[in-house]
PDB file of N, CA and C in Angstrom:
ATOM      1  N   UNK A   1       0.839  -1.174   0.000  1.00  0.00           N
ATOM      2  CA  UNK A   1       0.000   0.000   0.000  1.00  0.00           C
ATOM      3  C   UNK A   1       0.885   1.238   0.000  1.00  0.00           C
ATOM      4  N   UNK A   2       0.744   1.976  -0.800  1.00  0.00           N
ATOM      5  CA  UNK A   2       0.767   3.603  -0.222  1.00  0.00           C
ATOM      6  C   UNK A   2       1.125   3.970   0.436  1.00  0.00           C
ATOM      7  N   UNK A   3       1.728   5.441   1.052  1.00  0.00           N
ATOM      8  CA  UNK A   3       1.460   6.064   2.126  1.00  0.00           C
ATOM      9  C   UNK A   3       0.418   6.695   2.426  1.00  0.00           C
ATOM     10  N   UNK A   4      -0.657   7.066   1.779  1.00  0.00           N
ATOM     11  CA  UNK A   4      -1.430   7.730   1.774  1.00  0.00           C
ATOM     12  C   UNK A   4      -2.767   7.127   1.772  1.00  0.00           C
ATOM     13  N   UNK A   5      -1.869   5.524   1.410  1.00  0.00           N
ATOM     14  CA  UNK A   5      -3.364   4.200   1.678  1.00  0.00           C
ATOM     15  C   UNK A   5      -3.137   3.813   3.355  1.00  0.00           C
ATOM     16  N   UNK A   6      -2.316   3.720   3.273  1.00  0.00           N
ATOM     17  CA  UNK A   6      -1.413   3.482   4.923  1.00  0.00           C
ATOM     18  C   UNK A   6      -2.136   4.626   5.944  1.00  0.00           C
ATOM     19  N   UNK A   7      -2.194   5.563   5.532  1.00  0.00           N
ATOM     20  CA  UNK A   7      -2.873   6.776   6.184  1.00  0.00           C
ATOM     21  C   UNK A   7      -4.505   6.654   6.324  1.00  0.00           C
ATOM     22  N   UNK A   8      -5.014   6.348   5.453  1.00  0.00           N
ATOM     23  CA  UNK A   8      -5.993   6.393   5.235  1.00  0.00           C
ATOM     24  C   UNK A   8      -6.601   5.278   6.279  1.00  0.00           C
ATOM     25  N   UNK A   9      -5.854   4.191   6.198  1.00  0.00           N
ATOM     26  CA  UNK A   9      -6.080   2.983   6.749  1.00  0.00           C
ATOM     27  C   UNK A   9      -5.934   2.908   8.709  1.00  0.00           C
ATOM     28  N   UNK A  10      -5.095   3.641   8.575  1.00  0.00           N
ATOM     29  CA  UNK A  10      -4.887   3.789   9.912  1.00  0.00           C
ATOM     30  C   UNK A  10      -6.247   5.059  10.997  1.00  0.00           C
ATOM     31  N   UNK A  11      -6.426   5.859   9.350  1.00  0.00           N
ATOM     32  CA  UNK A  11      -7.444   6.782  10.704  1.00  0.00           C
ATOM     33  C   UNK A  11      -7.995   6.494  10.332  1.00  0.00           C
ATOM     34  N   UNK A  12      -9.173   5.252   9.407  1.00  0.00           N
ATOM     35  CA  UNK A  12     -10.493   4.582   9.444  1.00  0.00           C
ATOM     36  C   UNK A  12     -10.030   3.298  11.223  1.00  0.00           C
ATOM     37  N   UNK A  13      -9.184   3.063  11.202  1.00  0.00           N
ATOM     38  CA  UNK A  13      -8.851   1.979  12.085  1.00  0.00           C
ATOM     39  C   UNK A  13      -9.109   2.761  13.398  1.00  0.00           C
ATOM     40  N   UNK A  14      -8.538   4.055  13.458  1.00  0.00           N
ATOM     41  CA  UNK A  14      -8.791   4.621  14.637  1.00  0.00           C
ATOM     42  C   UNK A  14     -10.131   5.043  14.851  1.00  0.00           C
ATOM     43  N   UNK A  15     -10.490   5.831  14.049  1.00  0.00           N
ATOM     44  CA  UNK A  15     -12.179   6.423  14.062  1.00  0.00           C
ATOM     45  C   UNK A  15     -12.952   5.342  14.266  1.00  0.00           C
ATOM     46  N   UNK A  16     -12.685   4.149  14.056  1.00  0.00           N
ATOM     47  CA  UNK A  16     -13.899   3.513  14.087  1.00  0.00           C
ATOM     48  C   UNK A  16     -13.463   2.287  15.598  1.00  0.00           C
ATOM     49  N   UNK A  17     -12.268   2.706  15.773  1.00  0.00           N
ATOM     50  CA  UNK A  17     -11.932   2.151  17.503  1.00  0.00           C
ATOM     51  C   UNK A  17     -13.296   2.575  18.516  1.00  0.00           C
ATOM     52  N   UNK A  18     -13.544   4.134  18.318  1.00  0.00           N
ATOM     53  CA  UNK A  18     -14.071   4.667  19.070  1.00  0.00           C
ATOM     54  C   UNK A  18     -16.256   4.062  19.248  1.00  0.00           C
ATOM     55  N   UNK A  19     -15.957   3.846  18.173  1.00  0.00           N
ATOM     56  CA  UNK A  19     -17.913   3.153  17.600  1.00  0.00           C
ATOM     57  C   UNK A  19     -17.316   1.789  18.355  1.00  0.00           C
ATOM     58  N   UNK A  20     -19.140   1.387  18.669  1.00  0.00           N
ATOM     59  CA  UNK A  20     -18.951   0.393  18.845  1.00  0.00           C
ATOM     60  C   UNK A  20     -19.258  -0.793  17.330  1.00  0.00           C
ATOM     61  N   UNK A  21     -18.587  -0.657  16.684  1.00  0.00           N
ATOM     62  CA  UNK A  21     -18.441  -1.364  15.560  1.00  0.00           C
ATOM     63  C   UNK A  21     -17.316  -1.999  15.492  1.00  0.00           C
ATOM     64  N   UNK A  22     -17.136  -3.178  14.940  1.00  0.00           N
ATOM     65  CA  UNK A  22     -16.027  -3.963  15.008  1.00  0.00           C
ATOM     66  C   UNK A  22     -14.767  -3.217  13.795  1.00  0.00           C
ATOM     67  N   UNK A  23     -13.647  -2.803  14.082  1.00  0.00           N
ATOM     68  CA  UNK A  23     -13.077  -2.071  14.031  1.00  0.00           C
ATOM     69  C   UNK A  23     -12.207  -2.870  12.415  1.00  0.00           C
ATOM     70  N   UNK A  24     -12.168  -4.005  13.067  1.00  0.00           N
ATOM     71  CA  UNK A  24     -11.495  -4.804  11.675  1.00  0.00           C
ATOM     72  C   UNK A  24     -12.398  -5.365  10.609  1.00  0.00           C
ATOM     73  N   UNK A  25     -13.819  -4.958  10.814  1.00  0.00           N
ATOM     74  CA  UNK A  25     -14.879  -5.210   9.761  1.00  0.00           C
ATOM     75  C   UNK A  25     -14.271  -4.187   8.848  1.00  0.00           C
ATOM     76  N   UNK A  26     -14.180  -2.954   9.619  1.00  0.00           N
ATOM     77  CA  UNK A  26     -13.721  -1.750   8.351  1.00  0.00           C
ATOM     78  C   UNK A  26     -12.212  -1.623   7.693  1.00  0.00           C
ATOM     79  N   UNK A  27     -11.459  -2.444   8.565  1.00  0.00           N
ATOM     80  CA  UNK A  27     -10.008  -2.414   7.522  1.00  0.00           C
ATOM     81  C   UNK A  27     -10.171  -3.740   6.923  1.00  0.00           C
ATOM     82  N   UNK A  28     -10.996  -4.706   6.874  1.00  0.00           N
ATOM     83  CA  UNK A  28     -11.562  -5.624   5.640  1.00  0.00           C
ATOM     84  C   UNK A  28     -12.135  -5.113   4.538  1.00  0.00           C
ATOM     85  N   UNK A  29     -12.952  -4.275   4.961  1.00  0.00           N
ATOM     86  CA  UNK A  29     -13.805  -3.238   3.932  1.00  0.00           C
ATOM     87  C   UNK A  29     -12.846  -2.873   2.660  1.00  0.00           C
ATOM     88  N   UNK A  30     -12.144  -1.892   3.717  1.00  0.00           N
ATOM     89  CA  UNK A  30     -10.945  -0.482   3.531  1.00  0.00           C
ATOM     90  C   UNK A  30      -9.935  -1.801   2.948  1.00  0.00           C
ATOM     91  N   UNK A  31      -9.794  -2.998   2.726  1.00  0.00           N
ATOM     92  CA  UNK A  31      -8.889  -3.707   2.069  1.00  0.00           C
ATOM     93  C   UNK A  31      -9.524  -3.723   0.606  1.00  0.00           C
ATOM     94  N   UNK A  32     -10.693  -4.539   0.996  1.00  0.00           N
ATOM     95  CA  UNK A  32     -11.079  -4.767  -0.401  1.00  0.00           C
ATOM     96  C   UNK A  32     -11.191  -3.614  -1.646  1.00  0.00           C
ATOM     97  N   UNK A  33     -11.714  -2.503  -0.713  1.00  0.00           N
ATOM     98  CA  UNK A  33     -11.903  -1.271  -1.771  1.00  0.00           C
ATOM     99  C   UNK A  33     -10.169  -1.370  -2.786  1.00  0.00           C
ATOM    100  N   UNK A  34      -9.254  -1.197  -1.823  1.00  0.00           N
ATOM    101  CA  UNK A  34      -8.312  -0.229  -2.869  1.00  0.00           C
ATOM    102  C   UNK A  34      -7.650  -1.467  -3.173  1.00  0.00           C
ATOM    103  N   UNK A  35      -8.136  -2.782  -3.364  1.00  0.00           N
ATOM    104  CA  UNK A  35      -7.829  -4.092  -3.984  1.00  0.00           C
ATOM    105  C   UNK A  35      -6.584  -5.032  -3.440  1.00  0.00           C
ATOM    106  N   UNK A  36      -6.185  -4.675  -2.179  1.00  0.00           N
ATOM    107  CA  UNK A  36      -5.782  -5.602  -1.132  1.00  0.00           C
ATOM    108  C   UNK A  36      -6.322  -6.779  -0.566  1.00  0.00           C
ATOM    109  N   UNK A  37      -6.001  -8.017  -0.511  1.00  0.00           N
ATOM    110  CA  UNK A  37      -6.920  -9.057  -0.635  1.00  0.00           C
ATOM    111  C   UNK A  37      -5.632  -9.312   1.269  1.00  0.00           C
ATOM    112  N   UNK A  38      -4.944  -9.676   0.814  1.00  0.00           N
ATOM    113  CA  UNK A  38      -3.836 -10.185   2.281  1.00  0.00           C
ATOM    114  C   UNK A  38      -3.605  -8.731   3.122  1.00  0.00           C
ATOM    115  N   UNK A  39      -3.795  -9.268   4.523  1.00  0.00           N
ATOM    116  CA  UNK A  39      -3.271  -8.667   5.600  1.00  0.00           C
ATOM    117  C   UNK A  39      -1.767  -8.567   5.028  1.00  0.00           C
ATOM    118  N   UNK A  40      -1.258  -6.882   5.752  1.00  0.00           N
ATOM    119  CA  UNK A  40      -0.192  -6.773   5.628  1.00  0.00           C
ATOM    120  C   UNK A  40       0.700  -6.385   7.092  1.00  0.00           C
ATOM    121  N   UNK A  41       1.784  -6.679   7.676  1.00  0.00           N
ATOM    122  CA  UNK A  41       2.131  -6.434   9.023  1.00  0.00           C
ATOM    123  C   UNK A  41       2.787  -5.468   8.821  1.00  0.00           C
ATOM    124  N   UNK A  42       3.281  -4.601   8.084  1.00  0.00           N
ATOM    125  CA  UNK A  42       3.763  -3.359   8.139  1.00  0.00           C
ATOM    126  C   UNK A  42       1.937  -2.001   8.640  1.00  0.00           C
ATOM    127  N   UNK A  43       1.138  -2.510   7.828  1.00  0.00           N
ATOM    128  CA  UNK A  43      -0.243  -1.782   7.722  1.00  0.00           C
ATOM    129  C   UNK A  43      -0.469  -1.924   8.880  1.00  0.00           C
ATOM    130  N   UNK A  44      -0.502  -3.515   9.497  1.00  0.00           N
ATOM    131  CA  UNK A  44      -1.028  -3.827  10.566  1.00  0.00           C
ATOM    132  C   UNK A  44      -0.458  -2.810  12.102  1.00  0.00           C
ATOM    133  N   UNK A  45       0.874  -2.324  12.101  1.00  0.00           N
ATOM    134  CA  UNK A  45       1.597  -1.704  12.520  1.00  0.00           C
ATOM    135  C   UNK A  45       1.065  -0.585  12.659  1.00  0.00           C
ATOM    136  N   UNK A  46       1.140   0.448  11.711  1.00  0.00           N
ATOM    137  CA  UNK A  46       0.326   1.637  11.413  1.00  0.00           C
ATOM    138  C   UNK A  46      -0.966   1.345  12.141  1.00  0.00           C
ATOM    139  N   UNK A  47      -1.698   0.189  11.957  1.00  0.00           N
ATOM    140  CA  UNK A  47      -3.298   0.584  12.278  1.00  0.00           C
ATOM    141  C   UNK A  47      -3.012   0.619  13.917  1.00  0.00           C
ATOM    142  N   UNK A  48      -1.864  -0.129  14.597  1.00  0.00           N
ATOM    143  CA  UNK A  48      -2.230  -0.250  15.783  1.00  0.00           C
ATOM    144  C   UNK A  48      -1.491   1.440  16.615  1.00  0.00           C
ATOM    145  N   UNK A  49      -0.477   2.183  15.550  1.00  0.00           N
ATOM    146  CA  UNK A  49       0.122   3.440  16.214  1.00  0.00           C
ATOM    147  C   UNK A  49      -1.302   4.225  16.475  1.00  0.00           C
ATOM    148  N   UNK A  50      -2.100   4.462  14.686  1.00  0.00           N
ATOM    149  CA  UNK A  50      -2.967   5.209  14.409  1.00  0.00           C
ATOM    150  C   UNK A  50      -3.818   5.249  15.546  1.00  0.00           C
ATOM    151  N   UNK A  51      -3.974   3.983  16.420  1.00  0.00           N
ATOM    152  CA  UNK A  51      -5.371   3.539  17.227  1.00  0.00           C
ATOM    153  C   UNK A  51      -4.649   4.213  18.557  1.00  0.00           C
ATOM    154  N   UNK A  52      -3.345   3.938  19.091  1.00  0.00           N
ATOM    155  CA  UNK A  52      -2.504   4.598  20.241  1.00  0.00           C
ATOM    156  C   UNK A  52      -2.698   6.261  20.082  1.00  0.00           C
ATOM    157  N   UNK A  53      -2.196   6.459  19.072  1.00  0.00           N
ATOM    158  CA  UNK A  53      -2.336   8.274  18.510  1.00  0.00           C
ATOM    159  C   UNK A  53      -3.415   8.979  19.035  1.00  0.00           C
ATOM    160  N   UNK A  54      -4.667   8.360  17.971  1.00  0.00           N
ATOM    161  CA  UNK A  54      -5.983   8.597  18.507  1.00  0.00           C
ATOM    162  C   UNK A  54      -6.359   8.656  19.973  1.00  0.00           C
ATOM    163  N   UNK A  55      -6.409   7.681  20.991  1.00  0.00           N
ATOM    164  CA  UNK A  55      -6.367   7.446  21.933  1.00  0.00           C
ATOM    165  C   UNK A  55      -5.504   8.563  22.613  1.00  0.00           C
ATOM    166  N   UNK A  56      -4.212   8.515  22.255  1.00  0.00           N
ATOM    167  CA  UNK A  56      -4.074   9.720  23.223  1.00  0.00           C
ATOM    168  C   UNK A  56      -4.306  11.358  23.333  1.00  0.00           C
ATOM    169  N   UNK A  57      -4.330  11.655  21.900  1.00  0.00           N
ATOM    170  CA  UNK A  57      -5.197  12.378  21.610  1.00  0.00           C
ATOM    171  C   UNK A  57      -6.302  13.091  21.975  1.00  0.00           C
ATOM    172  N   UNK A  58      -6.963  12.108  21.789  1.00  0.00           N
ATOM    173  CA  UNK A  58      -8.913  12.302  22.562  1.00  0.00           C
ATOM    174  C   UNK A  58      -8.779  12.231  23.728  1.00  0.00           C
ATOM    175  N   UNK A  59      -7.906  11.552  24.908  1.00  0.00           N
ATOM    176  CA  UNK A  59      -8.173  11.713  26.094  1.00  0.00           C
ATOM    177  C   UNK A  59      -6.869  12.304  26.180  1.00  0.00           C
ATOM    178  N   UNK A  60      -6.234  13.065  25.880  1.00  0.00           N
ATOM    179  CA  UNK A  60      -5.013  13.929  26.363  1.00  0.00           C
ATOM    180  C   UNK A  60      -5.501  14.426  27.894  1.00  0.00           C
ATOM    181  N   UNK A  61      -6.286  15.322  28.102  1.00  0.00           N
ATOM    182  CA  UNK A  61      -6.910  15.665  29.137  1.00  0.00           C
ATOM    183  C   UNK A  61      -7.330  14.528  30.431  1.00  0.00           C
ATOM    184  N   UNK A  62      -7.987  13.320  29.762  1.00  0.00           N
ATOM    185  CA  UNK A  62      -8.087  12.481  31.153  1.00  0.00           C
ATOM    186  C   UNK A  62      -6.670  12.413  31.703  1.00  0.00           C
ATOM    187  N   UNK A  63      -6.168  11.817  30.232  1.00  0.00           N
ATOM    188  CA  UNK A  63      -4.952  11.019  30.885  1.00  0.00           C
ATOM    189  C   UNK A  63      -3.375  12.048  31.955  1.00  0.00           C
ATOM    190  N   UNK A  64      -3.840  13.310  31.674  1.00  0.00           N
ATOM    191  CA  UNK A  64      -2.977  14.533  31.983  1.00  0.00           C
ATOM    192  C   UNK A  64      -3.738  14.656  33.381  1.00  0.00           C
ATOM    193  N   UNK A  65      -4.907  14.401  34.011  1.00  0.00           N
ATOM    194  CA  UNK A  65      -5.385  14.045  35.105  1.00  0.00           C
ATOM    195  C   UNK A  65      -5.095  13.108  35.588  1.00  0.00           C
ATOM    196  N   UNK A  66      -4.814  12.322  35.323  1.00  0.00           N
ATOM    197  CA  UNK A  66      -4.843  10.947  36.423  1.00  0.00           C
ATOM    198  C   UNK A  66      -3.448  10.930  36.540  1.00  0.00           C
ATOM    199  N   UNK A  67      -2.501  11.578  35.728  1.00  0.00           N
ATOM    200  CA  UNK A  67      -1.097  11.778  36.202  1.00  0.00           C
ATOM    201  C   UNK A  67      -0.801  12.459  36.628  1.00  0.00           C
ATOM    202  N   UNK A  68      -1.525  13.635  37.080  1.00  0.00           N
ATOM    203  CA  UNK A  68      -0.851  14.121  37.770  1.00  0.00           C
ATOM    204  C   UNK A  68      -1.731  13.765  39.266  1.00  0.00           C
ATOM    205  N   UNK A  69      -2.903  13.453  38.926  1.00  0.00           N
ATOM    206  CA  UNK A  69      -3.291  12.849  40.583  1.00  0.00           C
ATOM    207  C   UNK A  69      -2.511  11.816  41.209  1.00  0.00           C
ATOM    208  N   UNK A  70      -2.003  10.839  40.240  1.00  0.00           N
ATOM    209  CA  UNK A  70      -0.710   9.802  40.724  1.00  0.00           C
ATOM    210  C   UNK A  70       0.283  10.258  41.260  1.00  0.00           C
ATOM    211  N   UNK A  71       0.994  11.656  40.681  1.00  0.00           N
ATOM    212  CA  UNK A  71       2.234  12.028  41.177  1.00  0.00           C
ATOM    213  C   UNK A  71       2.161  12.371  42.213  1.00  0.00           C
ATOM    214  N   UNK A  72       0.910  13.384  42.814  1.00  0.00           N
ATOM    215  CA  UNK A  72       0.330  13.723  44.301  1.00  0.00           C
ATOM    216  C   UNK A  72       0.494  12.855  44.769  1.00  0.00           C
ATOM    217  N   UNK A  73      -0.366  11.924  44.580  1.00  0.00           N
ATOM    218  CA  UNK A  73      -0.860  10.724  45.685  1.00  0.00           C
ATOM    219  C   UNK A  73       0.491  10.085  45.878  1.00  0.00           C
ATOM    220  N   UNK A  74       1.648  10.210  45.053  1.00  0.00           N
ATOM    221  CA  UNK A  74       2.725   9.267  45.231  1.00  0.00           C
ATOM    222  C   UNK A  74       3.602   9.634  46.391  1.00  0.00           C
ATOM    223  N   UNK A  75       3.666  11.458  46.240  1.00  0.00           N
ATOM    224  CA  UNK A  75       4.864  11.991  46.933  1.00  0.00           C
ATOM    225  C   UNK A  75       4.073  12.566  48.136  1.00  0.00           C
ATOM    226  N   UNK A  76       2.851  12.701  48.354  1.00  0.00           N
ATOM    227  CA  UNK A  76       2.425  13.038  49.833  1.00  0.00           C
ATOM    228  C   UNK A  76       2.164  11.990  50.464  1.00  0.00           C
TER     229      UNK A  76
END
């Protein structure tokens, strides 16, 4: 694939982390369209950064809370 299929692939993988829809129904989909028939482990790679990215991303804010409530709770 591409970089730009690679891209593509990775923020359908992430966007659709967030639904409750099965997440690898749509990079089956997103295979068949641009005529990828085999899993690829380089893609597979990408889909799982894209899904970390996302994730931290969208909860930047929780997760910037609960660390620093940890660091409190650690040193008092």
């Amino acid at each position: 694939m591409s970089l730009l299929e690679n891209l593509l692939y990775g923020f359908i993988s992430g966007v659709s982390s967030f639904i409750p829809v099965s997440s690898y129904g749509h990079q089956a989909v997103f295979r068949q369209i641009i005529g990828q028939a085999q899993r690829n482990p380089i893609s597979d790679l990408f889909v799982h950064l894209a899904i970390i990215l996302s994730l931290l991303v969208c909860c930047n804010a929780d997760i910037n809370i609960y660390l620093r409530d940890f660091s409190n709770k650690r040193y008092s």
